[in-house]
ModelCIF file with pLDDT and N, C-alpha, C, O atoms, coordinates in Angstrom:
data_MODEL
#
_entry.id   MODEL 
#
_entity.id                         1 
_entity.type                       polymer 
_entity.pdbx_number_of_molecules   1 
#
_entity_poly.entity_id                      1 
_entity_poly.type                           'polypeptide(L)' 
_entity_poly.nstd_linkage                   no 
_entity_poly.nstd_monomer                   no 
_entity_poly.pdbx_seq_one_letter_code       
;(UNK)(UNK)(UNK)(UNK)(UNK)(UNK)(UNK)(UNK)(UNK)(UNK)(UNK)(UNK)(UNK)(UNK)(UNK)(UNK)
(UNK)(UNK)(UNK)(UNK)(UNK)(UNK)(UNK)(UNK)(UNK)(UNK)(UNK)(UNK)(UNK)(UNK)(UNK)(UNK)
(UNK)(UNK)(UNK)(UNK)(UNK)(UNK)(UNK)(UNK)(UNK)(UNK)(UNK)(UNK)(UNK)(UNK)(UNK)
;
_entity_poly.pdbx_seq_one_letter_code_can   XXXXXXXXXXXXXXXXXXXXXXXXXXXXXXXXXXXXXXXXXXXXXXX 
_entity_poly.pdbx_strand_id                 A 
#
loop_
_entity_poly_seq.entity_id 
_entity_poly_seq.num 
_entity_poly_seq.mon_id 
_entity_poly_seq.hetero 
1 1  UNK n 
1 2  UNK n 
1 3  UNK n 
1 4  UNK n 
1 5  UNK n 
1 6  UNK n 
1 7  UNK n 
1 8  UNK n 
1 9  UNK n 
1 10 UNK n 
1 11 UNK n 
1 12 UNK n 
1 13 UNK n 
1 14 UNK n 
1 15 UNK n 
1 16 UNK n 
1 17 UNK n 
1 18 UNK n 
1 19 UNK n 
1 20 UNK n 
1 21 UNK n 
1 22 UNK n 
1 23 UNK n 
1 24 UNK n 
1 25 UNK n 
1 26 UNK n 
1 27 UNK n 
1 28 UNK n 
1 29 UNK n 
1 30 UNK n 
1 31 UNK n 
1 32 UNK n 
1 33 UNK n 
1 34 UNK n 
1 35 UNK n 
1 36 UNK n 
1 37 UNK n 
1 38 UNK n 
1 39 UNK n 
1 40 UNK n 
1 41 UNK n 
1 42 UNK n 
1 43 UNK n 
1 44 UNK n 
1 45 UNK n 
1 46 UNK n 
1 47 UNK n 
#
_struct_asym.id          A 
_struct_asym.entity_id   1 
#
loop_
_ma_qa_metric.id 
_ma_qa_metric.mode 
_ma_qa_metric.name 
_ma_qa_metric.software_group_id 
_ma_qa_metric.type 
1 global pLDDT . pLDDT 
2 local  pLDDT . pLDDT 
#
_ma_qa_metric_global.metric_id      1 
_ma_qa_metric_global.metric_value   91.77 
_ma_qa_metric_global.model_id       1 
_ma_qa_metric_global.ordinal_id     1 
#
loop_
_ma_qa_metric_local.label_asym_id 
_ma_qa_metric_local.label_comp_id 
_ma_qa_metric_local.label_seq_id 
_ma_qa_metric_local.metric_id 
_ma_qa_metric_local.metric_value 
_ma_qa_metric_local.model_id 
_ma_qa_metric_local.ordinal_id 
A UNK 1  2 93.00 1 1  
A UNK 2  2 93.00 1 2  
A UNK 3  2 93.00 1 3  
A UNK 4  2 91.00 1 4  
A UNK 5  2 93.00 1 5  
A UNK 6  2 90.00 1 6  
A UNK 7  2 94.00 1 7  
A UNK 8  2 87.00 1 8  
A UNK 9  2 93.00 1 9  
A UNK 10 2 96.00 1 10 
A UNK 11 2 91.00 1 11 
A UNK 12 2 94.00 1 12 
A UNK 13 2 97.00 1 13 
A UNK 14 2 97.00 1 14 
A UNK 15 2 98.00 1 15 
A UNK 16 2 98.00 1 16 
A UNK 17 2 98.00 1 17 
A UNK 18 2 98.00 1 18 
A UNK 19 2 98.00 1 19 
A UNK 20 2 98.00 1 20 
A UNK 21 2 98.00 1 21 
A UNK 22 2 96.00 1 22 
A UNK 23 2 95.00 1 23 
A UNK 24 2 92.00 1 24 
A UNK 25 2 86.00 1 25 
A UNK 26 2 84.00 1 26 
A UNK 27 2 82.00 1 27 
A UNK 28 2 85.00 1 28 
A UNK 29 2 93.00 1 29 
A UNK 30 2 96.00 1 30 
A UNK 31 2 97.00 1 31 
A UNK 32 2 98.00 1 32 
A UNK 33 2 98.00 1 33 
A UNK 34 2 98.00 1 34 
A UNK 35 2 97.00 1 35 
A UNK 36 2 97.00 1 36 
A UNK 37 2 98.00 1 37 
A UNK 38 2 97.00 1 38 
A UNK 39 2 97.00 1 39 
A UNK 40 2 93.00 1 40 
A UNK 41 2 87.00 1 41 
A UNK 42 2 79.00 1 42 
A UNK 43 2 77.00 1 43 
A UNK 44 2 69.00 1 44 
A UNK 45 2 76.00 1 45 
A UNK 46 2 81.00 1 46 
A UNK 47 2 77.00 1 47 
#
loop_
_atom_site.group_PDB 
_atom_site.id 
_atom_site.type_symbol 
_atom_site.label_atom_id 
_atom_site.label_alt_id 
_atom_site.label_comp_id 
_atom_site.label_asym_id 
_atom_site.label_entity_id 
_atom_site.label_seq_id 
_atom_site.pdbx_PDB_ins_code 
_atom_site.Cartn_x 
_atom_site.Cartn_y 
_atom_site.Cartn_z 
_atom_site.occupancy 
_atom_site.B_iso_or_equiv 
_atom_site.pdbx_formal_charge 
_atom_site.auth_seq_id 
_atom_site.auth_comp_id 
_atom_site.auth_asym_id 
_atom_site.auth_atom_id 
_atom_site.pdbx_PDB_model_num 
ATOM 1   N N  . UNK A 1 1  ? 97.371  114.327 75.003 1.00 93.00 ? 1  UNK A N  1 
ATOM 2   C CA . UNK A 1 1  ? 97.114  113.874 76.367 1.00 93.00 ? 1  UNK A CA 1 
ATOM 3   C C  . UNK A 1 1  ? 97.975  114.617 77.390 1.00 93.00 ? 1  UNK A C  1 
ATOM 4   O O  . UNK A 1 1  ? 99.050  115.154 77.124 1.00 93.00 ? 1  UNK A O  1 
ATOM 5   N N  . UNK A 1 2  ? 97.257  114.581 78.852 1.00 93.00 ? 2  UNK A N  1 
ATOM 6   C CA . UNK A 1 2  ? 98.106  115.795 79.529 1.00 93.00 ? 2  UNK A CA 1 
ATOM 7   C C  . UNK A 1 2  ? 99.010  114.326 80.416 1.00 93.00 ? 2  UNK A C  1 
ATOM 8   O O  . UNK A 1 2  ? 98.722  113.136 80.543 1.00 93.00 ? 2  UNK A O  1 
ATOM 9   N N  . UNK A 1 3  ? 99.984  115.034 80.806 1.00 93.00 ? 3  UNK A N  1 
ATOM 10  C CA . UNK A 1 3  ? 100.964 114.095 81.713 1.00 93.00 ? 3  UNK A CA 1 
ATOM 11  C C  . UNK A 1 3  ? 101.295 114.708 82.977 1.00 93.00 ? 3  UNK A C  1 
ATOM 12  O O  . UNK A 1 3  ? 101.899 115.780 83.024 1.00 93.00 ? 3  UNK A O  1 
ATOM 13  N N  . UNK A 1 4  ? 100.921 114.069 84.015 1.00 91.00 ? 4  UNK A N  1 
ATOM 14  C CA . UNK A 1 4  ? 101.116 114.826 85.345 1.00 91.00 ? 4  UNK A CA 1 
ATOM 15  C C  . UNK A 1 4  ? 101.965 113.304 86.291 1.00 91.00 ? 4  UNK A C  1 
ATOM 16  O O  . UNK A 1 4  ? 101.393 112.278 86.661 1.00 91.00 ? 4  UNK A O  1 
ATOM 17  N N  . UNK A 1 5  ? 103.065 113.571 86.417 1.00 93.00 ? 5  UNK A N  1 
ATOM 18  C CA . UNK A 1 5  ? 103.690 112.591 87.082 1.00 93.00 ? 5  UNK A CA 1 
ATOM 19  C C  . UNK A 1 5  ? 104.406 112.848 88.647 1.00 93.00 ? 5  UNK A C  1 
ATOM 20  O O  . UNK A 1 5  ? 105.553 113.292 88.601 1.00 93.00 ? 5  UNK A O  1 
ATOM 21  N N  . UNK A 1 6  ? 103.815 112.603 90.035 1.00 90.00 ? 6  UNK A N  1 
ATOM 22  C CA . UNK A 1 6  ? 104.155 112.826 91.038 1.00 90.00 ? 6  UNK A CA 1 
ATOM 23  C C  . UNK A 1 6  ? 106.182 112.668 91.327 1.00 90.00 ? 6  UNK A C  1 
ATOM 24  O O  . UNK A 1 6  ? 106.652 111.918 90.471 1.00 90.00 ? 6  UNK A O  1 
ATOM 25  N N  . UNK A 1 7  ? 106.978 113.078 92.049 1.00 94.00 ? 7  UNK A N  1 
ATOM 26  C CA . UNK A 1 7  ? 108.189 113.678 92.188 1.00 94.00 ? 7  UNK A CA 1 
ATOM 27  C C  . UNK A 1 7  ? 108.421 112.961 93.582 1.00 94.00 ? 7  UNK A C  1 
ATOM 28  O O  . UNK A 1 7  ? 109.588 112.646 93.818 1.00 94.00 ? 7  UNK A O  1 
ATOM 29  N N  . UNK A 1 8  ? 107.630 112.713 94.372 1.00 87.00 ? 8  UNK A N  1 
ATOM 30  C CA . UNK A 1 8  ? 107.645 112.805 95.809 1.00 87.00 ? 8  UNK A CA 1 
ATOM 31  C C  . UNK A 1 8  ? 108.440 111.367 95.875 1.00 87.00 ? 8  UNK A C  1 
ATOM 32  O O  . UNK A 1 8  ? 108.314 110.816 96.969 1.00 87.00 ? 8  UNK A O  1 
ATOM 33  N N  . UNK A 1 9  ? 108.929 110.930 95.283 1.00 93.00 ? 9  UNK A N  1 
ATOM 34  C CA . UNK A 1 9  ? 110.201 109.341 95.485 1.00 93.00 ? 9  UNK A CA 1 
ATOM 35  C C  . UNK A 1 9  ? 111.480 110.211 94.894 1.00 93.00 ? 9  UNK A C  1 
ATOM 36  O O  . UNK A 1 9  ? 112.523 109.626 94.601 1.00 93.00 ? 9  UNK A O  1 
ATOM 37  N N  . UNK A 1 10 ? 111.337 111.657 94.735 1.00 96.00 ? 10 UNK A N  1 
ATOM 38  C CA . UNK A 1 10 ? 112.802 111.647 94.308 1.00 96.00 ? 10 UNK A CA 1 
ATOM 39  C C  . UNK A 1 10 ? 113.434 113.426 95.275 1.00 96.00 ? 10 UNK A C  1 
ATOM 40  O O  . UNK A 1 10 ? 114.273 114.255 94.921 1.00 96.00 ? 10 UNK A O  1 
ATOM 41  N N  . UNK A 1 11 ? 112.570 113.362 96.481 1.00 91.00 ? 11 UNK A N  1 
ATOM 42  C CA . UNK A 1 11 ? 112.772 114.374 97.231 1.00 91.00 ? 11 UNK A CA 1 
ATOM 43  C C  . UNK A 1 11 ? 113.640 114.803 97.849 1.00 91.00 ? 11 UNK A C  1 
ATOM 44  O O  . UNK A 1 11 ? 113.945 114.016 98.745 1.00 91.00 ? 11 UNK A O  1 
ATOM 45  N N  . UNK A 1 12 ? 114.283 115.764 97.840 1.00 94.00 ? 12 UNK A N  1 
ATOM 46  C CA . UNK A 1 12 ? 115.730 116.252 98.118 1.00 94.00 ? 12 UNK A CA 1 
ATOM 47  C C  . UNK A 1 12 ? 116.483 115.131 96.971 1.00 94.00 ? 12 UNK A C  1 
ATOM 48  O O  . UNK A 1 12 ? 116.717 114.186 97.724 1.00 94.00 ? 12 UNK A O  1 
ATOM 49  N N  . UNK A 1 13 ? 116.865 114.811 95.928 1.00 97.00 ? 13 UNK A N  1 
ATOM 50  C CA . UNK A 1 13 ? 117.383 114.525 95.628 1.00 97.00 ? 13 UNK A CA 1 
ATOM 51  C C  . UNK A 1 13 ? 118.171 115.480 94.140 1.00 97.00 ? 13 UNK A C  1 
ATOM 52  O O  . UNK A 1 13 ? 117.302 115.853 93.353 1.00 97.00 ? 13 UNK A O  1 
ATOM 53  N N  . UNK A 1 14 ? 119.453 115.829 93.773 1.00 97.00 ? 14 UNK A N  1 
ATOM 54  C CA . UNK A 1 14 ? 119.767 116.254 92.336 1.00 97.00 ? 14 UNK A CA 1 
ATOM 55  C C  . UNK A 1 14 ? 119.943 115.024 91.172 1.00 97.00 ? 14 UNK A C  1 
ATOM 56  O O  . UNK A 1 14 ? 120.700 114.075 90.966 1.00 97.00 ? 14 UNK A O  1 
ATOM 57  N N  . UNK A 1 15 ? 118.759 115.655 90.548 1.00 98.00 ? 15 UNK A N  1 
ATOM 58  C CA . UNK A 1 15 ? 118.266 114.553 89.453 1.00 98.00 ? 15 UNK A CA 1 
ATOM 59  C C  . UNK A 1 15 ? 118.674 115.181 87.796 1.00 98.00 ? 15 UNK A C  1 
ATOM 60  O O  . UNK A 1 15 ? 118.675 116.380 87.521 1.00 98.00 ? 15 UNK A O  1 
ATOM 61  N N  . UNK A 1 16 ? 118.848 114.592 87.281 1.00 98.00 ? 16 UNK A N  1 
ATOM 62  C CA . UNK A 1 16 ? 118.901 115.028 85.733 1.00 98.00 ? 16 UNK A CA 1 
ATOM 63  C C  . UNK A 1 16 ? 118.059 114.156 84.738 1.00 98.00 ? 16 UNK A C  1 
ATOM 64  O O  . UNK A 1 16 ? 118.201 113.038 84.243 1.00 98.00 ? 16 UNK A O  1 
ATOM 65  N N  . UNK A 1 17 ? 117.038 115.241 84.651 1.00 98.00 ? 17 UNK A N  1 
ATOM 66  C CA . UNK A 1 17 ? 115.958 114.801 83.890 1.00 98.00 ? 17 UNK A CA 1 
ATOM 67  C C  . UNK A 1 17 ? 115.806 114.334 82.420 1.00 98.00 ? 17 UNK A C  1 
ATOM 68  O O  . UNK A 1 17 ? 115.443 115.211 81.636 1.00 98.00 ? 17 UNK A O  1 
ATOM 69  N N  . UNK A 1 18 ? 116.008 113.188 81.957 1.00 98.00 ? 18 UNK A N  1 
ATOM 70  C CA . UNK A 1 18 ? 115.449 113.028 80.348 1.00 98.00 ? 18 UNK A CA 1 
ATOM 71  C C  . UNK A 1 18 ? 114.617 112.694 79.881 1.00 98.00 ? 18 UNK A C  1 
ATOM 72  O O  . UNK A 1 18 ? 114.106 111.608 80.154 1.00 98.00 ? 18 UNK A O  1 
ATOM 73  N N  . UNK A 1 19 ? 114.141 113.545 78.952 1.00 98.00 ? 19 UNK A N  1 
ATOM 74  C CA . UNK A 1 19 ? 112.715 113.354 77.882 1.00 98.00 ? 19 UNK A CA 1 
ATOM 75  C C  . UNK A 1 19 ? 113.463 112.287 76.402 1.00 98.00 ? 19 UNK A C  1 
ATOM 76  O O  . UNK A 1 19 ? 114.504 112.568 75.807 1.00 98.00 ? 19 UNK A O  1 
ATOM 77  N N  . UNK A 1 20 ? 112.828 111.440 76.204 1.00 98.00 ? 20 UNK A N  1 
ATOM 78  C CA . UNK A 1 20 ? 112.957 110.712 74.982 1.00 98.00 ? 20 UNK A CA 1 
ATOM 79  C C  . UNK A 1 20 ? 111.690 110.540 74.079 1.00 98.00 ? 20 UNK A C  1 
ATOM 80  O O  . UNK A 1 20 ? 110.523 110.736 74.416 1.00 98.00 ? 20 UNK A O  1 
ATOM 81  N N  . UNK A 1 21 ? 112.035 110.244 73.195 1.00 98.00 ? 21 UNK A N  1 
ATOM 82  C CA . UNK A 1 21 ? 110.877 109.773 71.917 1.00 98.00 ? 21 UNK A CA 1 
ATOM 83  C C  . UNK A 1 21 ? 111.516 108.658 71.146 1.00 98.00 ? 21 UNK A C  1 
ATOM 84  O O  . UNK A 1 21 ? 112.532 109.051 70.572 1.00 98.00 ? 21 UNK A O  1 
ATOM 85  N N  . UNK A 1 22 ? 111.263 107.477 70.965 1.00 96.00 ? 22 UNK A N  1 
ATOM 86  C CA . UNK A 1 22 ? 111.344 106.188 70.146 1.00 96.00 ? 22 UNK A CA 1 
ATOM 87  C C  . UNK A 1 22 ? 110.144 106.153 69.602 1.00 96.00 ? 22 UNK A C  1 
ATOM 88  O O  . UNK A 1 22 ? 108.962 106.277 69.922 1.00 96.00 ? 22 UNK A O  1 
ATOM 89  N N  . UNK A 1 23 ? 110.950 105.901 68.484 1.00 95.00 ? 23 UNK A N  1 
ATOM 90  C CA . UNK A 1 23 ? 110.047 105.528 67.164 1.00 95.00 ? 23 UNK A CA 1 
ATOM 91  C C  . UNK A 1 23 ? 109.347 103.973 67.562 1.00 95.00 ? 23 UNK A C  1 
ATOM 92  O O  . UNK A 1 23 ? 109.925 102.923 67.846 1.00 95.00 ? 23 UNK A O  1 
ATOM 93  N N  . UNK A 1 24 ? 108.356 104.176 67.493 1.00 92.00 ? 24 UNK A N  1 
ATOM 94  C CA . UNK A 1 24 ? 107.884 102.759 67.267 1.00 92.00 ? 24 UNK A CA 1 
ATOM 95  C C  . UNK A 1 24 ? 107.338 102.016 65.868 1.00 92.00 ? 24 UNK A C  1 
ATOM 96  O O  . UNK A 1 24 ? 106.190 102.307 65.532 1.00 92.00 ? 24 UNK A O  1 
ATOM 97  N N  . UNK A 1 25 ? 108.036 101.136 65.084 1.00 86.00 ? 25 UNK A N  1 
ATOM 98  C CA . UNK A 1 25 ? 108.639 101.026 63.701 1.00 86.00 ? 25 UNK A CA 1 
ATOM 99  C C  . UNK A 1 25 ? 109.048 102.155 63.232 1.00 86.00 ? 25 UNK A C  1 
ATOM 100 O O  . UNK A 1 25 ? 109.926 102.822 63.778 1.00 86.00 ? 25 UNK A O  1 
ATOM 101 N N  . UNK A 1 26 ? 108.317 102.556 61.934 1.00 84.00 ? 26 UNK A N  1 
ATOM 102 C CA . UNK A 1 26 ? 109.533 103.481 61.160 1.00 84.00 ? 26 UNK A CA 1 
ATOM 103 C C  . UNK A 1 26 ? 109.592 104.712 61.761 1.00 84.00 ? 26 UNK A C  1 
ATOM 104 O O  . UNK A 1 26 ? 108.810 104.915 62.690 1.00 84.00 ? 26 UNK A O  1 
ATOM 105 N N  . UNK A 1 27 ? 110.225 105.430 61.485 1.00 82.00 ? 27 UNK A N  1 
ATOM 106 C CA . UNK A 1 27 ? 110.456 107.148 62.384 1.00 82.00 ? 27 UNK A CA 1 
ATOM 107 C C  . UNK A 1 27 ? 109.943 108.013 60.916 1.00 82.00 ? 27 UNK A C  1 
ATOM 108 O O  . UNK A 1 27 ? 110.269 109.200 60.895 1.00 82.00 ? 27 UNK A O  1 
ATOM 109 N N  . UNK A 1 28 ? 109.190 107.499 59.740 1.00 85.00 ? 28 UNK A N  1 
ATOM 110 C CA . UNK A 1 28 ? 109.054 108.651 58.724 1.00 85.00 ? 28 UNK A CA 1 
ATOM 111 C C  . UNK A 1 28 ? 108.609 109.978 58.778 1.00 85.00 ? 28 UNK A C  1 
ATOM 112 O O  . UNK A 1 28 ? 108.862 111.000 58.141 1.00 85.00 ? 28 UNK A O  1 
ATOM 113 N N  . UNK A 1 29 ? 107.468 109.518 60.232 1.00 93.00 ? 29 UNK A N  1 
ATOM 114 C CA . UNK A 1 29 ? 106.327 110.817 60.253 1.00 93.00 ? 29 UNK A CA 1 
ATOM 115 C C  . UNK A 1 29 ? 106.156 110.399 61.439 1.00 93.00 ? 29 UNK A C  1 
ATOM 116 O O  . UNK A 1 29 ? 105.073 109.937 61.798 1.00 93.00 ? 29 UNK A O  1 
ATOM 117 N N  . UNK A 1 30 ? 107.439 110.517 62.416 1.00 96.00 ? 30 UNK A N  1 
ATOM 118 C CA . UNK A 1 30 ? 107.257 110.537 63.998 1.00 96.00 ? 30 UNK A CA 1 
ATOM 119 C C  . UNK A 1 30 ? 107.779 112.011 64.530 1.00 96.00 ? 30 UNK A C  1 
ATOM 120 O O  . UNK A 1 30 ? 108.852 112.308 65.055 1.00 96.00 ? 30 UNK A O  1 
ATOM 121 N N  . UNK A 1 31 ? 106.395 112.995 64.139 1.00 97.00 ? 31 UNK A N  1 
ATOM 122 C CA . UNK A 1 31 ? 107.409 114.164 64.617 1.00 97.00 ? 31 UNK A CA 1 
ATOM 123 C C  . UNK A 1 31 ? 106.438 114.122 65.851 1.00 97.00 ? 31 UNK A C  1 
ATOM 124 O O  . UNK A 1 31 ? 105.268 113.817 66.083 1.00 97.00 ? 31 UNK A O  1 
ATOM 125 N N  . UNK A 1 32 ? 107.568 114.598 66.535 1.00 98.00 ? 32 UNK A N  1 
ATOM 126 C CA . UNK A 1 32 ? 106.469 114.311 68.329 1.00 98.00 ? 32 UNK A CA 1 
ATOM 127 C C  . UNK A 1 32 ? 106.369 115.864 68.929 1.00 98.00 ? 32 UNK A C  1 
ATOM 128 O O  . UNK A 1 32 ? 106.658 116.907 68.341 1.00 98.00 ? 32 UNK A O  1 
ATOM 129 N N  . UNK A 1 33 ? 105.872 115.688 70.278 1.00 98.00 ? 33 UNK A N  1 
ATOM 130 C CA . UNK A 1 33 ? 105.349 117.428 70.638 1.00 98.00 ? 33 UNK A CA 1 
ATOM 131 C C  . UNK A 1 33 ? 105.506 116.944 72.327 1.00 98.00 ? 33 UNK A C  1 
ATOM 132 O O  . UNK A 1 33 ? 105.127 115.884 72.826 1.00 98.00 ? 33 UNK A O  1 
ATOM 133 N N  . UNK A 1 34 ? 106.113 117.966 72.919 1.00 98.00 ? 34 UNK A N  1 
ATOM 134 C CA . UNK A 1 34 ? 105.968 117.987 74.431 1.00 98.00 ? 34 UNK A CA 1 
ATOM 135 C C  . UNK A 1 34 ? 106.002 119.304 74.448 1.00 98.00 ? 34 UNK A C  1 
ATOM 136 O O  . UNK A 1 34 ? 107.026 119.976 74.328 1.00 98.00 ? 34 UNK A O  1 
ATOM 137 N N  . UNK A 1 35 ? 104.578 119.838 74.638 1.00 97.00 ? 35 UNK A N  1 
ATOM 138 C CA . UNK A 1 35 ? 104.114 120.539 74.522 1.00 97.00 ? 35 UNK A CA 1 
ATOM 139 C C  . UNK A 1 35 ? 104.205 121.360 76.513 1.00 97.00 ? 35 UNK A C  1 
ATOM 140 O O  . UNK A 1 35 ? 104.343 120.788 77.594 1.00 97.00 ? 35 UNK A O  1 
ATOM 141 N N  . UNK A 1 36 ? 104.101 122.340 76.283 1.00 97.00 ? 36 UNK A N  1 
ATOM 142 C CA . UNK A 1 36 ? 104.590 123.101 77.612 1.00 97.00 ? 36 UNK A CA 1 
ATOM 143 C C  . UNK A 1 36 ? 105.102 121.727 78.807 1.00 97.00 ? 36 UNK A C  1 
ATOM 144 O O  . UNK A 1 36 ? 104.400 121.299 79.723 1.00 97.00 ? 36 UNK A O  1 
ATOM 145 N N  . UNK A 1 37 ? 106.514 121.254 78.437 1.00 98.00 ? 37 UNK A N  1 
ATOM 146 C CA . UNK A 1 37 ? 106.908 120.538 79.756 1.00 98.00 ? 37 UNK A CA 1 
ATOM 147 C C  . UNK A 1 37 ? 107.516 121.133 80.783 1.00 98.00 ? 37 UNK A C  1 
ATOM 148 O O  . UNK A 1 37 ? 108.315 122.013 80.466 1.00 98.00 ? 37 UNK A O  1 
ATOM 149 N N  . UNK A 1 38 ? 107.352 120.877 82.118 1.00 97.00 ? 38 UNK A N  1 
ATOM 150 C CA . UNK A 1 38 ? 108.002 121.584 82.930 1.00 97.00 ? 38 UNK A CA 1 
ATOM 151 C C  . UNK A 1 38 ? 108.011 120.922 84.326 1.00 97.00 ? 38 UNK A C  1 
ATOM 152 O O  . UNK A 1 38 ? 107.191 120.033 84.551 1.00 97.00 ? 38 UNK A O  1 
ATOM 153 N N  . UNK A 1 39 ? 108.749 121.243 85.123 1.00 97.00 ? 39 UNK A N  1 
ATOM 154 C CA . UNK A 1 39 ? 108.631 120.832 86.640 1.00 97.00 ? 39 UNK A CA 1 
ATOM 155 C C  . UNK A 1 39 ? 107.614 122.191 87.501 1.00 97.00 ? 39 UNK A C  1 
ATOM 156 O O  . UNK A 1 39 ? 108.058 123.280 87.866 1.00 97.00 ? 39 UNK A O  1 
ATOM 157 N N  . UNK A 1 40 ? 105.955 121.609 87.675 1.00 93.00 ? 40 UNK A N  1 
ATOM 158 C CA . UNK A 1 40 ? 105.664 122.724 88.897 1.00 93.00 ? 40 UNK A CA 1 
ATOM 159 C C  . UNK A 1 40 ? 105.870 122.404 90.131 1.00 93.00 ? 40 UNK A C  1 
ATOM 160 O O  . UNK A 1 40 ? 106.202 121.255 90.424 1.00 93.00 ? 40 UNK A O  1 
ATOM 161 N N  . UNK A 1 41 ? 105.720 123.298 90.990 1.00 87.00 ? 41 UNK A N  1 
ATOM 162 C CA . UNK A 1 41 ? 106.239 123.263 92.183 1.00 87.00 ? 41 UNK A CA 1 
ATOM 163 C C  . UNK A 1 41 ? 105.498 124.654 92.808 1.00 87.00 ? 41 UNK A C  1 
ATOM 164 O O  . UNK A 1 41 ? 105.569 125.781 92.319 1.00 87.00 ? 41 UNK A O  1 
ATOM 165 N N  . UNK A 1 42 ? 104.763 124.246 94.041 1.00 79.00 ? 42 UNK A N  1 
ATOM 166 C CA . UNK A 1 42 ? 104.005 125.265 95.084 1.00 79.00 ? 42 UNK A CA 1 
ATOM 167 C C  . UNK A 1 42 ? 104.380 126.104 96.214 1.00 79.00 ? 42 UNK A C  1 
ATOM 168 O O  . UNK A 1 42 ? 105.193 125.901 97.116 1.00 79.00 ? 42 UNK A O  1 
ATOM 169 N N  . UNK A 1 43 ? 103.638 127.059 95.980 1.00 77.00 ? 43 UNK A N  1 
ATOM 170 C CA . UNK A 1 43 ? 104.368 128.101 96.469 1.00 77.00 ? 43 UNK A CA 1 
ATOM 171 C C  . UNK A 1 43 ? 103.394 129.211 97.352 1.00 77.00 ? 43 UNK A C  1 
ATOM 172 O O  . UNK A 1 43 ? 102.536 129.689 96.610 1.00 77.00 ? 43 UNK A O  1 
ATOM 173 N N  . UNK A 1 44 ? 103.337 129.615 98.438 1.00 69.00 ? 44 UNK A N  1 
ATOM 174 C CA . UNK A 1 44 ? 102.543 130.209 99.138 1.00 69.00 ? 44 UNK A CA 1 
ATOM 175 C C  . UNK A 1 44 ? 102.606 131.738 98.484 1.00 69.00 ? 44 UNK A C  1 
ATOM 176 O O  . UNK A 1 44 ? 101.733 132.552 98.785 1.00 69.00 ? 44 UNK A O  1 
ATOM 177 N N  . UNK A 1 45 ? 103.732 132.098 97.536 1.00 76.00 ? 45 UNK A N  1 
ATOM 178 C CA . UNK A 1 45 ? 103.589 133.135 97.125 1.00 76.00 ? 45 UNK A CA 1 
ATOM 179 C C  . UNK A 1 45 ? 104.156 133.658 95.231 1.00 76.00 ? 45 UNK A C  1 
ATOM 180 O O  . UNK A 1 45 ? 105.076 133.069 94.663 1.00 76.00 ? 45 UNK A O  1 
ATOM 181 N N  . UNK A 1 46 ? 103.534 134.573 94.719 1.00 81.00 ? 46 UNK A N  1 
ATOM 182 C CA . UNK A 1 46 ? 103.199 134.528 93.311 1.00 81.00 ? 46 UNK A CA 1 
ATOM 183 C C  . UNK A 1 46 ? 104.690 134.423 92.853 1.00 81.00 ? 46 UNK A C  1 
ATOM 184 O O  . UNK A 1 46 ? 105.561 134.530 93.717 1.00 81.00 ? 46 UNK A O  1 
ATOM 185 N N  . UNK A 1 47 ? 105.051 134.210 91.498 1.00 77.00 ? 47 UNK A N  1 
ATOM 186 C CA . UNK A 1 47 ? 106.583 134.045 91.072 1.00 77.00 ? 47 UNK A CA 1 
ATOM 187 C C  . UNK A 1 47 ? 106.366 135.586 90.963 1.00 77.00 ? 47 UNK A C  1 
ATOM 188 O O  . UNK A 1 47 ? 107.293 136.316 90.613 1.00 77.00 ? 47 UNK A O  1 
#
């Protein structure tokens, strides 16, 4: 599933971001994936 979560309540602010994973019951075969995560951000011109 894709995850797109808006930023705009934490503007101008220095934040330190954490990703977690909890097991929900056992952890035997909880291997998890965050798959390309990142902060985007727009830009009138190419990186």
């Amino acid at each position: 599933y894709p995850v797109n979560v808006d930023l705009r309540s934490l503007n101008g602010e220095r934040v330190k971001f954490i990703l977690t994973v909890l097991a929900n019951g056992t952890s035997h075969d909880d291997f998890a994936l965050w798959v390309n995560p990142r902060i985007t951000r727009q830009s009138a011109q190419p990186a």
